[in-house]
N, C-alpha and C. Protein backbone atom coordinates (compact mmCIF):
# COMPACT_ATOMS: atom_id res chain seq x y z
N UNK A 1 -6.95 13.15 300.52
CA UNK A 1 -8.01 13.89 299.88
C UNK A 1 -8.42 13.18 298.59
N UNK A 2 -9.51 13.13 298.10
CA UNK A 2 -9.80 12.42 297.26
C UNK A 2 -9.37 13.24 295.88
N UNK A 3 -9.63 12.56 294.66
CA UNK A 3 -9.36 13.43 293.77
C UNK A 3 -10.56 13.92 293.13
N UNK A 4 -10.23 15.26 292.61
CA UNK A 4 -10.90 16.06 291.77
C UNK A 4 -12.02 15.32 290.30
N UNK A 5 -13.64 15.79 290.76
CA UNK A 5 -14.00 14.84 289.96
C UNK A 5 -14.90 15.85 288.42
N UNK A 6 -14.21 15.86 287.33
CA UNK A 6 -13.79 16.82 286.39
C UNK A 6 -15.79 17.04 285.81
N UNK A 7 -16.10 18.57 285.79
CA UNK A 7 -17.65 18.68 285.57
C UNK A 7 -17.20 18.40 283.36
N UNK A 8 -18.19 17.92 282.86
CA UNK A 8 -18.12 17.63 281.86
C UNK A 8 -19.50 17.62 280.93
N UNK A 9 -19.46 18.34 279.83
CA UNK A 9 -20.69 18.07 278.77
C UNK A 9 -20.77 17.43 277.68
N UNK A 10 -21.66 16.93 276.88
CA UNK A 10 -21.76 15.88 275.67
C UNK A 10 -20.35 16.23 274.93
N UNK A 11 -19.96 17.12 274.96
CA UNK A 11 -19.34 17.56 273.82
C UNK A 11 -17.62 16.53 274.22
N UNK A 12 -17.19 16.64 275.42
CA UNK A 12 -16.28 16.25 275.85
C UNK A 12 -15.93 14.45 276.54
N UNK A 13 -17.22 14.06 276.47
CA UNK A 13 -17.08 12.57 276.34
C UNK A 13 -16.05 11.82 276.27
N UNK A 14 -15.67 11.69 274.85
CA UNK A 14 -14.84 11.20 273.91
C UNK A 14 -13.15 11.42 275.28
N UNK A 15 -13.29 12.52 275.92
CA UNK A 15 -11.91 12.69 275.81
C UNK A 15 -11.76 12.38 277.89
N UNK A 16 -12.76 11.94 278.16
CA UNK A 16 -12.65 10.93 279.88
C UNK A 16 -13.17 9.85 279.91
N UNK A 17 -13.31 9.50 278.86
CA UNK A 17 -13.63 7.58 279.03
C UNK A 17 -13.10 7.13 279.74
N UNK A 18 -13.39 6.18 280.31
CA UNK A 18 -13.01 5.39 281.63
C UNK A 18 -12.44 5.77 282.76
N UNK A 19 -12.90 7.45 282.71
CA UNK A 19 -13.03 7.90 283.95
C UNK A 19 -13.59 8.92 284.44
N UNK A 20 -13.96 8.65 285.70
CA UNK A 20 -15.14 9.54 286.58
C UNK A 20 -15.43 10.84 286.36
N UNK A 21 -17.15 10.99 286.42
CA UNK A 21 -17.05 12.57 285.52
C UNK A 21 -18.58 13.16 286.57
N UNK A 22 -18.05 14.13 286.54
CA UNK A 22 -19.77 15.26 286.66
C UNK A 22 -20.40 15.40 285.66
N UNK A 23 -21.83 15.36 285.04
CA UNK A 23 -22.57 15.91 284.04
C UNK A 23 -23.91 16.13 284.58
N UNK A 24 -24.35 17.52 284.56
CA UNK A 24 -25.24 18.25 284.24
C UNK A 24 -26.49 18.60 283.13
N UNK A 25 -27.45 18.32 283.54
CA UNK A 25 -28.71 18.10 282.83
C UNK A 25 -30.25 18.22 282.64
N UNK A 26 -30.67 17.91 281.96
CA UNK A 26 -32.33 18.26 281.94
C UNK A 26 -32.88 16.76 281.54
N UNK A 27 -33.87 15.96 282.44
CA UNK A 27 -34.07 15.41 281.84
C UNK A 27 -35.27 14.93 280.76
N UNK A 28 -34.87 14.09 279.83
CA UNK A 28 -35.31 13.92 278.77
C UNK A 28 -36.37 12.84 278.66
N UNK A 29 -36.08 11.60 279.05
CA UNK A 29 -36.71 10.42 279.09
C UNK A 29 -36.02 9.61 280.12
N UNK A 30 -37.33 8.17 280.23
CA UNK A 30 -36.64 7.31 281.08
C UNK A 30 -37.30 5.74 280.07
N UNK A 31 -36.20 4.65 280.22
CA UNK A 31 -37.07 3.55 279.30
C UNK A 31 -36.03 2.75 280.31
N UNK A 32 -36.74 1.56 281.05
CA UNK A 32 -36.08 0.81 282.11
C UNK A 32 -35.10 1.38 282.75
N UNK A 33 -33.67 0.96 282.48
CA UNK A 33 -32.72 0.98 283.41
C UNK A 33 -31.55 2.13 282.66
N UNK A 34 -32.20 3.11 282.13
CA UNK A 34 -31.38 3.83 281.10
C UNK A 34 -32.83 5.34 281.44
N UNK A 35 -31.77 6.35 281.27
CA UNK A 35 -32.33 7.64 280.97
C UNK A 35 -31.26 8.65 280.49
N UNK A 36 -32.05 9.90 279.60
CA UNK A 36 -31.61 10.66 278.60
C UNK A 36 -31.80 11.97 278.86
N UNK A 37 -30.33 12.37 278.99
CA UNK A 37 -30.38 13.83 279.41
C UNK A 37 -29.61 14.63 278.55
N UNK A 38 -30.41 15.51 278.48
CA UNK A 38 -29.95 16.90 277.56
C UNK A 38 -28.93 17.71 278.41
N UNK A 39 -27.82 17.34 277.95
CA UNK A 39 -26.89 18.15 278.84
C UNK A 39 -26.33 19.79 278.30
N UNK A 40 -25.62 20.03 279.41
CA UNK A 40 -25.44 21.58 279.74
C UNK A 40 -25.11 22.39 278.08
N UNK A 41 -24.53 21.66 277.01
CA UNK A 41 -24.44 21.85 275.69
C UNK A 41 -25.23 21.71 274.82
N UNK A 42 -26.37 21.16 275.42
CA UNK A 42 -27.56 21.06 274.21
C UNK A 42 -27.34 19.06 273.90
N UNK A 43 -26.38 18.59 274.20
CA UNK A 43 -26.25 17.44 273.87
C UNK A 43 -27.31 16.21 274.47
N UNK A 44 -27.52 15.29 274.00
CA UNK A 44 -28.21 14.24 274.49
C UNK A 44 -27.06 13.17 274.96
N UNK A 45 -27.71 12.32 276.31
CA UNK A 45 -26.77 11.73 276.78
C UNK A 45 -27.33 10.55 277.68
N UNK A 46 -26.56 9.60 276.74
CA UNK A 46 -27.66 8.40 277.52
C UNK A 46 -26.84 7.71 278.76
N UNK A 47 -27.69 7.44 279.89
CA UNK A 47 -27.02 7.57 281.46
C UNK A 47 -27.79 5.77 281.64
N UNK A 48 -26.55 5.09 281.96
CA UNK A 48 -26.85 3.86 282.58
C UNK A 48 -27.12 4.00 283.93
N UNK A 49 -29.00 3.73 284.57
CA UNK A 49 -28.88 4.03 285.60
C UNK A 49 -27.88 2.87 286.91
N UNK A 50 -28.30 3.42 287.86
CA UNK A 50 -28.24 2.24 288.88
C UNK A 50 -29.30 1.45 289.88
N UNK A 51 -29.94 1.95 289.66
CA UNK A 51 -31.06 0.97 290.00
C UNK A 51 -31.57 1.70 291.28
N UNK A 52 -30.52 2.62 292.20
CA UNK A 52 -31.03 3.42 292.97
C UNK A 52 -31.11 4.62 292.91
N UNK A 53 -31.61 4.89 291.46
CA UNK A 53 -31.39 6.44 291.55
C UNK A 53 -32.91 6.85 291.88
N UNK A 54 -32.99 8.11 292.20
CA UNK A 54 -34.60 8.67 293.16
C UNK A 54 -34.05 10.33 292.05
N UNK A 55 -34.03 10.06 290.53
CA UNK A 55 -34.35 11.49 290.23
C UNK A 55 -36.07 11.75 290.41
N UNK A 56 -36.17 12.92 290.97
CA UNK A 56 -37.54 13.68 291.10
C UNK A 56 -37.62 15.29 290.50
N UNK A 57 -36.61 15.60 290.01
CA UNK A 57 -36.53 16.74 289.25
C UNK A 57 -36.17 17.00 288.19
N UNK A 58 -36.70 18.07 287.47
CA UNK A 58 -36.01 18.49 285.92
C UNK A 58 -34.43 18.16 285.72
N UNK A 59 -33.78 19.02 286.44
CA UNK A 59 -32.52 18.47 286.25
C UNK A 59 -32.10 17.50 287.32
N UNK A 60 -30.68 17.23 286.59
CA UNK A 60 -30.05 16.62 287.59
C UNK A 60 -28.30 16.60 287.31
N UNK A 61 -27.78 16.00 288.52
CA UNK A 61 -26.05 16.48 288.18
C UNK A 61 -25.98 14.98 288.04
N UNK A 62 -25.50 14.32 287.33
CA UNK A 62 -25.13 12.49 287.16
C UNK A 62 -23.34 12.27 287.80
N UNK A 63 -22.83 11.44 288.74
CA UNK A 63 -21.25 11.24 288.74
C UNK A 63 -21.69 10.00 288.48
N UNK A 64 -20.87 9.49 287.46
CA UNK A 64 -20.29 8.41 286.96
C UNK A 64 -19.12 7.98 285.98
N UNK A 65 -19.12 7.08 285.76
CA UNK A 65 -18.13 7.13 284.66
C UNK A 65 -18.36 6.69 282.74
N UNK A 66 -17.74 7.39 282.22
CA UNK A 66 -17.74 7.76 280.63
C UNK A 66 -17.61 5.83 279.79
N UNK A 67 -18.12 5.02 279.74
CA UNK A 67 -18.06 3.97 278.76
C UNK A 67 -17.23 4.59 277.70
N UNK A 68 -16.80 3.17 277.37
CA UNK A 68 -16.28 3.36 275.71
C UNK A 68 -17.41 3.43 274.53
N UNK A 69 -19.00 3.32 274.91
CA UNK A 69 -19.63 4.03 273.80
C UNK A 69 -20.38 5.43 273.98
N UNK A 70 -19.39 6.03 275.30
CA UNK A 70 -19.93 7.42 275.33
C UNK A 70 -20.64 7.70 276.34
N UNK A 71 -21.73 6.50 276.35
CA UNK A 71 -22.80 6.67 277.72
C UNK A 71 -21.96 6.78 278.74
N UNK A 72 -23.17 7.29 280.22
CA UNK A 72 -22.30 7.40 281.36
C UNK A 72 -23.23 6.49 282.16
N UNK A 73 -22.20 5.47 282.94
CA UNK A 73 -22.63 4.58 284.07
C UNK A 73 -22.64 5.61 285.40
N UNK A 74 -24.22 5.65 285.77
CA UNK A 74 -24.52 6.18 287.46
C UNK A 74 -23.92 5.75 288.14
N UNK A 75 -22.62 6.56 289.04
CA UNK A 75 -22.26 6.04 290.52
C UNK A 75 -23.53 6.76 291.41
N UNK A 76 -23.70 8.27 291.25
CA UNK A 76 -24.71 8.58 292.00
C UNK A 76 -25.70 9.98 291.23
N UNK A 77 -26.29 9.97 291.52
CA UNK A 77 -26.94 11.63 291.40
C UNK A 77 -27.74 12.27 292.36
N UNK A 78 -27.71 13.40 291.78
CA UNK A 78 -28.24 14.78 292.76
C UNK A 78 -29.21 15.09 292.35
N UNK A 79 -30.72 15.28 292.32
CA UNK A 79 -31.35 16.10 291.64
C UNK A 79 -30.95 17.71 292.20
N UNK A 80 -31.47 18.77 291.00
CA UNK A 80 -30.98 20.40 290.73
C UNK A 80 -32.03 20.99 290.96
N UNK A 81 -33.46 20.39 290.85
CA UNK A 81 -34.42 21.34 290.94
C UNK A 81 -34.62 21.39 289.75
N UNK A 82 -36.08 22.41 289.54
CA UNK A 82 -37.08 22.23 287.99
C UNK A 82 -36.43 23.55 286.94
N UNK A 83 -35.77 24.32 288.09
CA UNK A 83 -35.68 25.59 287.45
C UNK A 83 -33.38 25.99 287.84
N UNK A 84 -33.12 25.58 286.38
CA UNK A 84 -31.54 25.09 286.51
C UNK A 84 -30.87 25.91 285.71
N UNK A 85 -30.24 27.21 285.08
CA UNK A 85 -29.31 27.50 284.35
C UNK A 85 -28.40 26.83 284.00
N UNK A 86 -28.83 26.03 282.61
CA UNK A 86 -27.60 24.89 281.79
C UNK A 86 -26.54 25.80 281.36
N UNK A 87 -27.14 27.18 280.80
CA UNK A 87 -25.94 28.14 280.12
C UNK A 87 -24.73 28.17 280.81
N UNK A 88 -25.34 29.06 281.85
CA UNK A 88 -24.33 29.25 282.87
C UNK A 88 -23.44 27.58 283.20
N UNK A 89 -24.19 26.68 283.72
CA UNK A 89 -23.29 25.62 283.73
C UNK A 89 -22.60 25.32 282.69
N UNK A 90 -22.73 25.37 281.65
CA UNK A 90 -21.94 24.78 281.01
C UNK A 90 -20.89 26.48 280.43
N UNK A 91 -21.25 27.23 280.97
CA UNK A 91 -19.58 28.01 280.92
C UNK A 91 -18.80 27.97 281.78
N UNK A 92 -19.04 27.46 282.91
CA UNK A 92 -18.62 26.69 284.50
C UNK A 92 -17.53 25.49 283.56
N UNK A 93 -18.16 24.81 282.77
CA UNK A 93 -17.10 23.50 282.09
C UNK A 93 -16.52 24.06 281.40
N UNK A 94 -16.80 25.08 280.14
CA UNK A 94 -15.46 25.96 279.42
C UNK A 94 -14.27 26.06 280.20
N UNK A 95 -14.62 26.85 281.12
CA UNK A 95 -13.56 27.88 281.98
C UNK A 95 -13.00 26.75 282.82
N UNK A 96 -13.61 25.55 283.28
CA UNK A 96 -12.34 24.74 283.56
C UNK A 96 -11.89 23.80 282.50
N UNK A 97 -12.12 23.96 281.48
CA UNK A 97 -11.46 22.79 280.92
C UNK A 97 -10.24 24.04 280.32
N UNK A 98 -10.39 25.15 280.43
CA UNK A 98 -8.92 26.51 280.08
C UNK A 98 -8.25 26.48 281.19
N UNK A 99 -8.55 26.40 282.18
CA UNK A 99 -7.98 26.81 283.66
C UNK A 99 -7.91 25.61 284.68
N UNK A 100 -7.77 24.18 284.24
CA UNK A 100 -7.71 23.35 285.39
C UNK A 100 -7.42 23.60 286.42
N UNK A 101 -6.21 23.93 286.42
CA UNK A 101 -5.54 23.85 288.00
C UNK A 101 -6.26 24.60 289.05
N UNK A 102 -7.22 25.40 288.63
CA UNK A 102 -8.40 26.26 289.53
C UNK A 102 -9.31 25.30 289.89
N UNK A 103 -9.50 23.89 289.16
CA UNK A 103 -10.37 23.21 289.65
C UNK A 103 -10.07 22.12 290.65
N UNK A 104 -8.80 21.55 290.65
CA UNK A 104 -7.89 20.57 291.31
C UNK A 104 -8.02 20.70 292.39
């Protein structure tokens, strides 16, 4: 089974660097090979794309992984649709970052 791939917001960065993460978002901008999403905390978050990403919606869910300057490198994304409850998502990341083992 593969492992558990941990949902995460700006705020928590710092603490999965160099490794694989969910983040949740609105997006913000796009300038070449880089785009900026306002994630589930209000945070801004700059996403190294991959060259195949096809976002077409407001939000989107990003898996990749956390750099050592914070940004997140695209393995893939999902678009969410135009109309996304960040609140709610991001009390979805509270409650597991209290309760892991519910997420494992």
């Amino acid at each position: 089974m593969d492992k558990p791939t941990p949902r995460i917001n700006s705020k928590l960065r710092e603490k999965y660097v160099g490794r694989t993460i969910r983040i949740t978002g609105k997006v913000v901008s796009f300038a070449g090979d880089t785009a900026v999403l306002s994630a589930s905390d209000g945070g801004q978050v700059l996403v190294q794309l991959n060259g195949e990403s096809q976002w077409g919606t407001d939000y989107v869910e990003v898996i990749g992984q956390v750099e050592s300057d914070f940004n997140i490198r695209e393995f893939k994304s999902t678009n969410l649709g135009n109309n996304f409850d960040l609140a709610l998502a991001d009390r979805v990341i509270e409650f597991s970052q209290k309760c892991p083992e519910l997420f494992d």
